[in-house]
C-alpha atoms as a PDB file:
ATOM      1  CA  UNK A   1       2.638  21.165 -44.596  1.00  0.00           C
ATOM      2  CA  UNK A   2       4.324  22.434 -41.051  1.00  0.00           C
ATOM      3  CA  UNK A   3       7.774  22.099 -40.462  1.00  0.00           C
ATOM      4  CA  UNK A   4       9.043  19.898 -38.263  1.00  0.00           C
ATOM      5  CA  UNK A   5      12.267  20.141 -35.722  1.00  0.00           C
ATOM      6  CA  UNK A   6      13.597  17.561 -33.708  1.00  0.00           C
ATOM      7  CA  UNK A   7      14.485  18.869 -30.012  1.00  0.00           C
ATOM      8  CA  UNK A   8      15.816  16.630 -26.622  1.00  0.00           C
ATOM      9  CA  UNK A   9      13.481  16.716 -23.840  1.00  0.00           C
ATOM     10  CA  UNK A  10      14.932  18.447 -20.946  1.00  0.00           C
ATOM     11  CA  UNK A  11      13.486  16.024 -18.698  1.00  0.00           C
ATOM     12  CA  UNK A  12      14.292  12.648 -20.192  1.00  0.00           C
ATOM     13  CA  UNK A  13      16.227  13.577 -22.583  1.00  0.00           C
ATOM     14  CA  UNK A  14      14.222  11.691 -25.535  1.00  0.00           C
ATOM     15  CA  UNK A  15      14.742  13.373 -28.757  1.00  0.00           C
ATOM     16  CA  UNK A  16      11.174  14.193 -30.313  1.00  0.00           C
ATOM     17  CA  UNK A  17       9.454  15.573 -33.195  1.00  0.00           C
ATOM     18  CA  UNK A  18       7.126  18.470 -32.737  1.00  0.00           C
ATOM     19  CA  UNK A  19       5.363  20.345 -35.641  1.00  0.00           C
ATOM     20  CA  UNK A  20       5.540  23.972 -35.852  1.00  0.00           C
ATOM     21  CA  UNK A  21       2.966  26.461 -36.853  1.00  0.00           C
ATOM     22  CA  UNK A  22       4.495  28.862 -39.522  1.00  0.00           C
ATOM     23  CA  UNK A  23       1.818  30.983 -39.930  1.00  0.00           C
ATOM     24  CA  UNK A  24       1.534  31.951 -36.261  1.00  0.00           C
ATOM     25  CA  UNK A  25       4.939  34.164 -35.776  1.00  0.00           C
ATOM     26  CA  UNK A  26       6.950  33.914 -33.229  1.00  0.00           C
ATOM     27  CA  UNK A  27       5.484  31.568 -30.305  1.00  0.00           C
ATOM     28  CA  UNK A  28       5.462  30.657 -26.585  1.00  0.00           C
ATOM     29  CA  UNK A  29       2.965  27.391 -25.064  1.00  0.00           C
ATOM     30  CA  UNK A  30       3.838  24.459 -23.296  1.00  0.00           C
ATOM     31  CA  UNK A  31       3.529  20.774 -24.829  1.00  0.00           C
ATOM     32  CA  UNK A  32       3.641  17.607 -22.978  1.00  0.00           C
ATOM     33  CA  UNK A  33       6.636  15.230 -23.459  1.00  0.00           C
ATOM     34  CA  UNK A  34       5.391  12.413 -26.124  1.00  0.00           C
ATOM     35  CA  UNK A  35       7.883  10.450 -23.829  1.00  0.00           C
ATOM     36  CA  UNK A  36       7.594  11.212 -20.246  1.00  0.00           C
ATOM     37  CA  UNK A  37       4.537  13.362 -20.497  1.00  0.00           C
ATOM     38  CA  UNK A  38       6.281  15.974 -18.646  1.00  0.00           C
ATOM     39  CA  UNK A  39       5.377  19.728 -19.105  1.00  0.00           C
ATOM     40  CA  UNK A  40       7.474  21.198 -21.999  1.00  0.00           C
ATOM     41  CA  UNK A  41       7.816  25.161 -22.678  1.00  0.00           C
ATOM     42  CA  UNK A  42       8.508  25.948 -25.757  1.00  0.00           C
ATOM     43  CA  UNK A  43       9.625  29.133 -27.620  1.00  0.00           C
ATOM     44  CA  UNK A  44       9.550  29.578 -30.972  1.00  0.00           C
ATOM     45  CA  UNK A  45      11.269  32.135 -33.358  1.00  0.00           C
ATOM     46  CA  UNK A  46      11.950  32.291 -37.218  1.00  0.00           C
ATOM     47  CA  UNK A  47      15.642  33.327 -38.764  1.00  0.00           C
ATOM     48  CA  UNK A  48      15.809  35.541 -41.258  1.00  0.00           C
ATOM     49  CA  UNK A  49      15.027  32.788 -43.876  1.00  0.00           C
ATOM     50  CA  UNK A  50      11.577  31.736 -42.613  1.00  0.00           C
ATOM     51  CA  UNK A  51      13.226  28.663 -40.643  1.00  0.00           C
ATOM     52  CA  UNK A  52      11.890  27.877 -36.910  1.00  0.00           C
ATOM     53  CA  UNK A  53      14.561  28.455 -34.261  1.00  0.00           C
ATOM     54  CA  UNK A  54      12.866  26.220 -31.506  1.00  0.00           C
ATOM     55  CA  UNK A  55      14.303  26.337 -27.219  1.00  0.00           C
ATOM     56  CA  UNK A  56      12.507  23.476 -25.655  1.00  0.00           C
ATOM     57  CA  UNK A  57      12.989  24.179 -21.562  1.00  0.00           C
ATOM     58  CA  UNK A  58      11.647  22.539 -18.138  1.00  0.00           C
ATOM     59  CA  UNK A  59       8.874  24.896 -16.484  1.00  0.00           C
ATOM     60  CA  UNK A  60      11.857  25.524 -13.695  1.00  0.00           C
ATOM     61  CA  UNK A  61      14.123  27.009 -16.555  1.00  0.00           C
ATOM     62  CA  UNK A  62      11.507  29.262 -17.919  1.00  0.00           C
END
């Protein structure tokens, strides 16, 4: 099962779910708000336990 982490939209400020892929390492791609449907960039790390440490930016803050 993929972990999941709640983050805040940067442009509506909704507070979503998005599932994270584990078993991919450390990641950068851009999602579409579930909310707003605007463009989303995402970058995704791991702590030294295995846990995702997920930054959820605009395309401007990038």
């Amino acid at each position: 099962m993929l972990p999941s982490v709640d983050i805040q939209c940067p442009y509506c400020g909704e507070t979503i779910t998005v599932l994270v892929d584990d078993s991919a390492g450390e990641q950068h791609y851009i999602e579409d708000c579930q909310v707003c449907c605007k463009p989303i960039v995402f970058d995704v790390a791991f702590d030294v336990d295995g846990d995702p440490i997920v930054r959820a930016s605009s395309e401007d803050e990038a």
